[in-house]
Protein backbone atom coordinates (compact mmCIF):
# COMPACT_ATOMS: atom_id res chain seq x y z
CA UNK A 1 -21.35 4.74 39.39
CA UNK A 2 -21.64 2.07 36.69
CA UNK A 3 -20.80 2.17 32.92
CA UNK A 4 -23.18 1.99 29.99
CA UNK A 5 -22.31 -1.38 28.22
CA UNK A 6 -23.26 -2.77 24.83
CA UNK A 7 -22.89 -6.10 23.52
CA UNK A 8 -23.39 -6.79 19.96
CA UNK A 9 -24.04 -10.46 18.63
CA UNK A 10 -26.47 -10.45 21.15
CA UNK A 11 -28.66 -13.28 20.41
CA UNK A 12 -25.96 -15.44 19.53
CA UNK A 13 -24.70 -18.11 21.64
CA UNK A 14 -21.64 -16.22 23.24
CA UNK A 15 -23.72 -12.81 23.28
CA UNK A 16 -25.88 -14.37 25.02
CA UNK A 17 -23.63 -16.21 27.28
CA UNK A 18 -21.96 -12.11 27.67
CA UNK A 19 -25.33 -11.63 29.28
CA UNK A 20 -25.10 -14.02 31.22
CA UNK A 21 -21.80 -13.35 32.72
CA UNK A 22 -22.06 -9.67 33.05
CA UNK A 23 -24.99 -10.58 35.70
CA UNK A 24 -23.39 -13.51 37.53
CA UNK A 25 -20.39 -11.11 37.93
CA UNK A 26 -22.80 -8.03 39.04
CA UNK A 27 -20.69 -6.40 36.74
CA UNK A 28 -21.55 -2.61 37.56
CA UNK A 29 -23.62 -1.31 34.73
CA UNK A 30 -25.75 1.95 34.35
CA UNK A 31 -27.46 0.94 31.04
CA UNK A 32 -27.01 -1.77 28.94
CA UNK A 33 -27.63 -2.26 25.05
CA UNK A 34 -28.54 -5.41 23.14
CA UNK A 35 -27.96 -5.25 19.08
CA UNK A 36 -27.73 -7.66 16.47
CA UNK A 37 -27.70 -7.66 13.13
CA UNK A 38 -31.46 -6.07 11.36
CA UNK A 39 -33.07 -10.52 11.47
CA UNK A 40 -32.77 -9.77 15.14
CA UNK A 41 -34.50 -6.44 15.33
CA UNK A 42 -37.08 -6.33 18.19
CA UNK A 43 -36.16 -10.21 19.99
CA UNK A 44 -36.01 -10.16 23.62
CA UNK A 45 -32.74 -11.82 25.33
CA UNK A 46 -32.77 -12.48 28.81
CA UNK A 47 -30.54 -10.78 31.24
CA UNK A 48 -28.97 -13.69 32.93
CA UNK A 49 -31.19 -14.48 35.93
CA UNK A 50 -32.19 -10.70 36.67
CA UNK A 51 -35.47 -11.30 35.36
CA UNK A 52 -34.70 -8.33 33.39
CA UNK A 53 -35.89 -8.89 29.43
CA UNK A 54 -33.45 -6.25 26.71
CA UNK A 55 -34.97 -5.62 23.61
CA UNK A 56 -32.12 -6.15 20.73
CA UNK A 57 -31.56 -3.23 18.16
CA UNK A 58 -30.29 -2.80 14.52
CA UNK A 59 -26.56 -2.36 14.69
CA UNK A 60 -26.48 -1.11 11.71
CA UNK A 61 -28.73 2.16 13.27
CA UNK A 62 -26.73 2.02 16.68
CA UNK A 63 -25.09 5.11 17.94
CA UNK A 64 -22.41 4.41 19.86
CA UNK A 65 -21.36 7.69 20.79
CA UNK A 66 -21.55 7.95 24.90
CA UNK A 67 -21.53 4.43 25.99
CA UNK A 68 -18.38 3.31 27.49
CA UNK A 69 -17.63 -0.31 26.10
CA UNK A 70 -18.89 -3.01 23.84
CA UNK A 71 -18.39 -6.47 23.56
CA UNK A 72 -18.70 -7.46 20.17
CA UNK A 73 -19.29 -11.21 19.72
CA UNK A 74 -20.19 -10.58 15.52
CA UNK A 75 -17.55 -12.50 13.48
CA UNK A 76 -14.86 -10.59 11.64
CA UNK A 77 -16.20 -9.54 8.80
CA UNK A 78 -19.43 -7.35 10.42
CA UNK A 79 -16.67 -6.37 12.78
CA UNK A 80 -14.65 -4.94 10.25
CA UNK A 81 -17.06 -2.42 9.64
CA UNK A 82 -18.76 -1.56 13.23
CA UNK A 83 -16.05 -2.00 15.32
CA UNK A 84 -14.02 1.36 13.55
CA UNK A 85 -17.29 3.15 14.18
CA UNK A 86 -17.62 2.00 17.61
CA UNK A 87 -13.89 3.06 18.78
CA UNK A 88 -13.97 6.63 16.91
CA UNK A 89 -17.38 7.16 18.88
CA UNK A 90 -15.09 6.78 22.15
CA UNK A 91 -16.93 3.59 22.93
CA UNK A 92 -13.83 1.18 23.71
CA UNK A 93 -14.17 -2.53 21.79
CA UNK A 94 -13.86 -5.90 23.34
CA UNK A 95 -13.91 -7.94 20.38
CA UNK A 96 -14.63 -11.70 20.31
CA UNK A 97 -13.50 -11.92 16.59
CA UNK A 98 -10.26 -13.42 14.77
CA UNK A 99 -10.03 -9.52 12.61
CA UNK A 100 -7.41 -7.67 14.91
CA UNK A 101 -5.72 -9.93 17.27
CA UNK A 102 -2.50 -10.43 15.34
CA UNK A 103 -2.77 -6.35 15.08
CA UNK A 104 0.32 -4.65 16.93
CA UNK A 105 -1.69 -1.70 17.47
CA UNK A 106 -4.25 -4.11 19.14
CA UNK A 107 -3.96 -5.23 23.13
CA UNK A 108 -4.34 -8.94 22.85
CA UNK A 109 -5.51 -10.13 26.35
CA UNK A 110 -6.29 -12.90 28.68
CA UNK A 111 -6.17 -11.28 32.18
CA UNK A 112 -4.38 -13.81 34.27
CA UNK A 113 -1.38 -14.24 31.62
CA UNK A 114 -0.72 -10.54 30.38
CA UNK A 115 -3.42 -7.30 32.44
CA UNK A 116 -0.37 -5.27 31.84
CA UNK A 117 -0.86 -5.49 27.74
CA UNK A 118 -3.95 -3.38 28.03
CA UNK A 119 -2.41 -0.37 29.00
CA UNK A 120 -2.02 -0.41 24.96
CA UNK A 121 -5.46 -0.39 24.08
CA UNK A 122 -5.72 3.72 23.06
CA UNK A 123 -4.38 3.16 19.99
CA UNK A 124 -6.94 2.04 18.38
CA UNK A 125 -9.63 2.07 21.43
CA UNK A 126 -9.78 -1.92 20.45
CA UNK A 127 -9.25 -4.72 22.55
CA UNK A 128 -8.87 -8.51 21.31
CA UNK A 129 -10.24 -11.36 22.97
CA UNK A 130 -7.69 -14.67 21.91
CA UNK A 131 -8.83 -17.99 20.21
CA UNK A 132 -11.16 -20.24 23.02
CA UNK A 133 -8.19 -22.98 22.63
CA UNK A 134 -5.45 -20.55 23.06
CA UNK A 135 -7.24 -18.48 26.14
CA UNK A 136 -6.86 -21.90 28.17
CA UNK A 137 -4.13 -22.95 27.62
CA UNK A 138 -1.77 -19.38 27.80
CA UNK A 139 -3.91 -19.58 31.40
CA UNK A 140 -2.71 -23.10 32.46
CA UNK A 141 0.84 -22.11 31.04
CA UNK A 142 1.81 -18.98 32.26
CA UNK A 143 2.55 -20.17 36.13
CA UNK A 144 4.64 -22.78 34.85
CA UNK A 145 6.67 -20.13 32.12
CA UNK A 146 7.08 -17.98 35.38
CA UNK A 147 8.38 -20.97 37.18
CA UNK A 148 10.52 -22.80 34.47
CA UNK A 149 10.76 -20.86 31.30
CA UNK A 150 9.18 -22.61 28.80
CA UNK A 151 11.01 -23.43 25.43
CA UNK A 152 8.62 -25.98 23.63
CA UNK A 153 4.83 -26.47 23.43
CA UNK A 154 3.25 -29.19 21.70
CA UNK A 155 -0.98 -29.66 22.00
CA UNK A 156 -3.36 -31.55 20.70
CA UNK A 157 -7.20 -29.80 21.15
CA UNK A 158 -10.37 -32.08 21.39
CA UNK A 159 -12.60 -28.79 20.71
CA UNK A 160 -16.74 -28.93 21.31
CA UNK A 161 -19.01 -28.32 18.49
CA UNK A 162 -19.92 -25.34 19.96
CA UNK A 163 -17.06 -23.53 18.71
CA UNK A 164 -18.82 -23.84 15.40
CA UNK A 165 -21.65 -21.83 16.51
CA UNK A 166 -25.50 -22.92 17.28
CA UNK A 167 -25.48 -24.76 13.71
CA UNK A 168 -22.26 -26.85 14.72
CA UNK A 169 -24.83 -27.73 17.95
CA UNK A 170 -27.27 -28.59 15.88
CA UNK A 171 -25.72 -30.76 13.36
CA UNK A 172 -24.18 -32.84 16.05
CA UNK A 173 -27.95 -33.17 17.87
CA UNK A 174 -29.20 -33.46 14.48
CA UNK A 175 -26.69 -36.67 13.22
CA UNK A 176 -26.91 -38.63 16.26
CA UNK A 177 -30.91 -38.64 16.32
CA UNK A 178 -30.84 -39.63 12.53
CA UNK A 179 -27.91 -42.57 13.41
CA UNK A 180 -30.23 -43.68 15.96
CA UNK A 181 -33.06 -44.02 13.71
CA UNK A 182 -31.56 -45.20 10.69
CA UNK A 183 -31.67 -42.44 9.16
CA UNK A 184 -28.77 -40.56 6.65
CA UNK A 185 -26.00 -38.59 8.80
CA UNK A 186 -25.04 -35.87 5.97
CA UNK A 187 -22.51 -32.48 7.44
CA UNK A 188 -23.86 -29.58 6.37
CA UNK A 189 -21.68 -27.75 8.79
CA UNK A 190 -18.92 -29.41 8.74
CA UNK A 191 -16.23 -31.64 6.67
CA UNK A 192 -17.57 -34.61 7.72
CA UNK A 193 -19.60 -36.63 10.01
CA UNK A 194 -19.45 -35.74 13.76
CA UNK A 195 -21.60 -37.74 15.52
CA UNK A 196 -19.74 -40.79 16.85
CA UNK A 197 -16.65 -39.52 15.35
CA UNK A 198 -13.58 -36.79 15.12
CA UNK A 199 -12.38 -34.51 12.49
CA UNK A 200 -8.69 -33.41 12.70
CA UNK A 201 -9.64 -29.86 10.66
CA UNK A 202 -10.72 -27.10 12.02
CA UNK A 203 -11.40 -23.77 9.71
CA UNK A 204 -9.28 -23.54 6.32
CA UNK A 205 -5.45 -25.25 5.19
CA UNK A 206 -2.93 -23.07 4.97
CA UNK A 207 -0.01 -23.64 2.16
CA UNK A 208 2.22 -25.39 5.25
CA UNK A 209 -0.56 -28.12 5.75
CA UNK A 210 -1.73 -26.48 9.04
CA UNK A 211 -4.88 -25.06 9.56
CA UNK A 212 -5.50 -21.47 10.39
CA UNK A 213 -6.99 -22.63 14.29
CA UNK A 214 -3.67 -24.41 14.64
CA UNK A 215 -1.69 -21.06 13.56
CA UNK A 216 -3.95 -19.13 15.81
CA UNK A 217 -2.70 -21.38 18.61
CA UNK A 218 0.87 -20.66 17.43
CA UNK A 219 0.82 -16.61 16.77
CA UNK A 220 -1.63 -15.56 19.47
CA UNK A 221 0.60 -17.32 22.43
CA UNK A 222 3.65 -16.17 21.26
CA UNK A 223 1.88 -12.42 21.47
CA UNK A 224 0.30 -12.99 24.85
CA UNK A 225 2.52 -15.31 26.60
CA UNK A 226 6.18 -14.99 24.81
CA UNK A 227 7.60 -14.40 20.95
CA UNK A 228 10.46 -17.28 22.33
CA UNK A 229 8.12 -19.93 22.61
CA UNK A 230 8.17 -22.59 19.87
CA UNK A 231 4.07 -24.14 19.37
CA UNK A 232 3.03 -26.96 17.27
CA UNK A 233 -0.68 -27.60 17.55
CA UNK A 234 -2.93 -30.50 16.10
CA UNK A 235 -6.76 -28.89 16.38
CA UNK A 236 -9.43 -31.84 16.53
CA UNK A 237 -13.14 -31.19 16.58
CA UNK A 238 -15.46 -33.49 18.59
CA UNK A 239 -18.56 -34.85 19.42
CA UNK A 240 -19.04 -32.47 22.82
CA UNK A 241 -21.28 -30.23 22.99
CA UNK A 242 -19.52 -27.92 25.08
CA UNK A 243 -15.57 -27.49 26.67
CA UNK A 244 -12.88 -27.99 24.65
CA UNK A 245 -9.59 -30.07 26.03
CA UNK A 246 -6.42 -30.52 25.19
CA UNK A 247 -3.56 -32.38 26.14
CA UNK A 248 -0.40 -30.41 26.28
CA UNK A 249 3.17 -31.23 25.99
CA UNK A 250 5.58 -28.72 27.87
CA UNK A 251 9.76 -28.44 27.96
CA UNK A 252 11.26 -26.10 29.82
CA UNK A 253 14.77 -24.92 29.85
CA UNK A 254 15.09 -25.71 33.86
CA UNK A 255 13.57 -28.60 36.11
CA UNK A 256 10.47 -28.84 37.35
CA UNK A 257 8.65 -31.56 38.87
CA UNK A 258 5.51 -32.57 38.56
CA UNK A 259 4.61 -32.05 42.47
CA UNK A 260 5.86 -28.48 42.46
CA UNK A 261 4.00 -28.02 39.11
CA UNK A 262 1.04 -29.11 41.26
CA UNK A 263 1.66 -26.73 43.93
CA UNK A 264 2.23 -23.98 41.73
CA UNK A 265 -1.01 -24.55 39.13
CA UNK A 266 -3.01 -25.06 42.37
CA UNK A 267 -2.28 -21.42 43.37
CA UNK A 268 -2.40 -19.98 39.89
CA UNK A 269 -5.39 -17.73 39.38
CA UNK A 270 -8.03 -18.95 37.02
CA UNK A 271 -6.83 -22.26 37.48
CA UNK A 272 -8.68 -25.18 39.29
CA UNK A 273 -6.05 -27.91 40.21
CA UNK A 274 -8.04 -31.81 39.93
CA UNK A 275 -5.38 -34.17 40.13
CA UNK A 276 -5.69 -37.38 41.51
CA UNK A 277 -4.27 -40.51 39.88
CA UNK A 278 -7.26 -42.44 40.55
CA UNK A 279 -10.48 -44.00 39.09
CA UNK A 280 -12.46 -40.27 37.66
CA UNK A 281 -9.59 -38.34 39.48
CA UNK A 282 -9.83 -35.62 36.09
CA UNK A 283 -11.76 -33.31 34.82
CA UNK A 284 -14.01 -33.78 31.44
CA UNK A 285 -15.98 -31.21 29.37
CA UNK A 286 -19.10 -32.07 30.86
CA UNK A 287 -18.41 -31.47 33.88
CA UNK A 288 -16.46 -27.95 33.30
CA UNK A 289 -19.52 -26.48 31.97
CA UNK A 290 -21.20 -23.18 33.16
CA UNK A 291 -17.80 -22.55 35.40
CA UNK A 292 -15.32 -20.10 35.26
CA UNK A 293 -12.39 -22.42 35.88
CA UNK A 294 -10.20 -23.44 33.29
CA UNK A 295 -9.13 -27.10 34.68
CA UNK A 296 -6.07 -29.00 34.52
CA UNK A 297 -6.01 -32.34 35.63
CA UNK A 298 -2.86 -35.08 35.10
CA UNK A 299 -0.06 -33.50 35.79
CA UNK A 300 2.90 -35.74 35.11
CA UNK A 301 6.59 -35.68 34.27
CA UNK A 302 7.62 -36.06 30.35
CA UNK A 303 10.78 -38.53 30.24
CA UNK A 304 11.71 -38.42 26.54
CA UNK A 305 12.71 -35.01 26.89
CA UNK A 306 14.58 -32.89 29.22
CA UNK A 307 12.68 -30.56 32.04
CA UNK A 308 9.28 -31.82 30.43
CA UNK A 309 5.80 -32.01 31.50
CA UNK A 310 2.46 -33.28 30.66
CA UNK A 311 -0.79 -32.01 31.24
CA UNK A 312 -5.19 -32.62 30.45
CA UNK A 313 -6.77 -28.84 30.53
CA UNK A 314 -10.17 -28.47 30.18
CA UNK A 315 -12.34 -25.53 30.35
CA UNK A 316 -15.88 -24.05 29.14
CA UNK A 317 -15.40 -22.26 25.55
CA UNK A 318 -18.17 -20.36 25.59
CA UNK A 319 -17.33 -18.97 29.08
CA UNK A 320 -13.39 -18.36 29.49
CA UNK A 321 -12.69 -19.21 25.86
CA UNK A 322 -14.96 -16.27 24.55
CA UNK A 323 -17.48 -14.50 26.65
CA UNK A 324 -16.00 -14.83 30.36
CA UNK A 325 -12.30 -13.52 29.26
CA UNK A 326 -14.26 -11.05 27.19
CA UNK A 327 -15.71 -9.93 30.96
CA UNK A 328 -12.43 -10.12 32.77
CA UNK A 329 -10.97 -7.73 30.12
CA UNK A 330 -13.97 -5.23 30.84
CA UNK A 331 -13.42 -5.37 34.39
CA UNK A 332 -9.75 -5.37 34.16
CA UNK A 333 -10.42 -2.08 31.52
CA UNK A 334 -12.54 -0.51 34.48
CA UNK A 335 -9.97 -1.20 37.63
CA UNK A 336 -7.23 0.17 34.84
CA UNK A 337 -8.18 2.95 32.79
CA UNK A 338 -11.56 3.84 33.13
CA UNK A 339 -12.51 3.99 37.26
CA UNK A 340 -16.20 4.72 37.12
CA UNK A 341 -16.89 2.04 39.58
């Protein structure tokens, strides 16, 4: 027996990606529901490779009463009003949104770092889904924590356009034809031009001089991973269309090599150890795209600090930084709490 699944933002890039995933994984579903705001009314989204076409519906006419969980991929602000009407309905939330995440009442979850948080989830019948930056690197950190107890996290993100959404695609597609051409670059989307070039800002400053995706890296891993750790994050948008890096600094309050770092990352779930100190012995975005895997690649020891380590992690944002953890915290709701399967 399957469950009756809904997933809203359906014709957006990581509702559509949910679609995908939910058939790669054979996730077991009875019926499933596409719905999208009332421009989307009546499209057709594919099914992931099932053949099968879904015909999206107005959310703003959905009854949610009788299905068993939806993954929201909205934004916060249509979340804040559907989500509510969702969870009273008894139709548990996966949402892909900022809104609750930072709410105590609210389960925040990667399912490799912290299953054991979504025993919480009654509450409020919600479930968060973390930042894409954070969800790879709280997975590439937690066997190492286990191992070493880490004190001190410093990252810098190279995040993919596609975190903006289809229009941050497009503007990057869209300003490296024009270059080519001769033609004028202008951002629309964002702060400045991203073709052929970075842009150390990513959403709004906050009164500190940080931005609010670099205090999302902060607050969210100190909720999933541990309230001890100390984060400093510089977030840096790209010209990649897809898979966000980052290079992360750990220290830890005891020793640990790099080679038994290896050994223990290589082991980790969710984790694909590429490590050789060769010639194209690491992983880059392009080639982490469409996996599962969140990749971590140059492993080394830190010497200007005590029981330190450096390390590349790469991995898919649309995939485990949105709609694959999104997935995993379904199936992990299913094998938990709600056994239909």
């Amino acid at each position: 027996m399957g469950y009756r699944v809904v997933v809203a933002g359906a014709t957006g890039n990581v509702g559509r990606e949910m679609l995908n995933i939910l058939a790669e994984r054979e996730f077991p579903i009875d019926e499933i529901a596409c719905i999208a705001s009332s421009r989307s009314q009546g499209l057709q989204v594919e099914f992931g490779d099932t053949g099968k076409m879904l015909k999206v519906q107005n959310i703003e006419h959905f009854d949610f009463a009788g299905w068993d969980m939806a993954l929201f991929a909205i934004g916060s602000d249509a979340t804040k009003i559907y989500a509510p009407k969702a969870a009273a309905a008894g139709c548990t939330v996966i949402d892909n949104s900022s809104l609750y995440r930072m709410d105590p009442d609210v389960p925040l979850i990667v399912p490799e770092v912290n299953p054991e948080a979504i025993d919480g989830y009654r509450k409020k019948n919600i479930i968060a889904n973390p930042n894409c930056s954070t969800a790879q690197m709280v997975v590439a950190l937690k066997p190492i924590h286990d191992a070493a107890t880490i004190k001190r996290v410093v990252v810098s993100t190279y995040q993919s356009v596609s975190g903006a959404g289809k229009a941050g695609m497009d503007e990057l597609f869209e300003q490296s034809r024009n270059i080519f051409v001769g033609d004028p670059a202008e951002p629309k989307k964002f702060t400045k031009q991203i073709a052929f070039n970075v842009i150390p800002h990513i959403d709004v400053f906050l009164d500190d001089g940080f931005t609010k995706e670099e205090w999302k890296m902060v607050v969210e891993t100190k909720k999933i991973l541990d309230p001890k750790i100390k984060v400093v994050a510089t977030c840096v948008r790209v010209p990649v269309f897809v898979g966000h890096s980052e290079a992360i600094n750990i220290e830890m309050e005891r020793e640990l090599s790099a080679e038994d770092a290896q050994k223990i990352l290589r082991e980790a779930p969710g984790i694909m150890l590429v490590d050789k100190r060769e010639d194209g012995g690491y992983v880059t975005p392009v080639e982490c795209v469409g996996d599962f895997a969140t990749y971590v690649s140059r492993v080394r020891e830190d010497p200007t600090v005590e029981n330190g380590l450096v390390l590349w992690c790469v991995s898919d944002n649309l995939r485990k930084g949105a709609a694959l953890n999104a997935v995993q915290i379904a199936e992990l709701l299913g094998r938990r709490h709600l056994k239909k399967a």
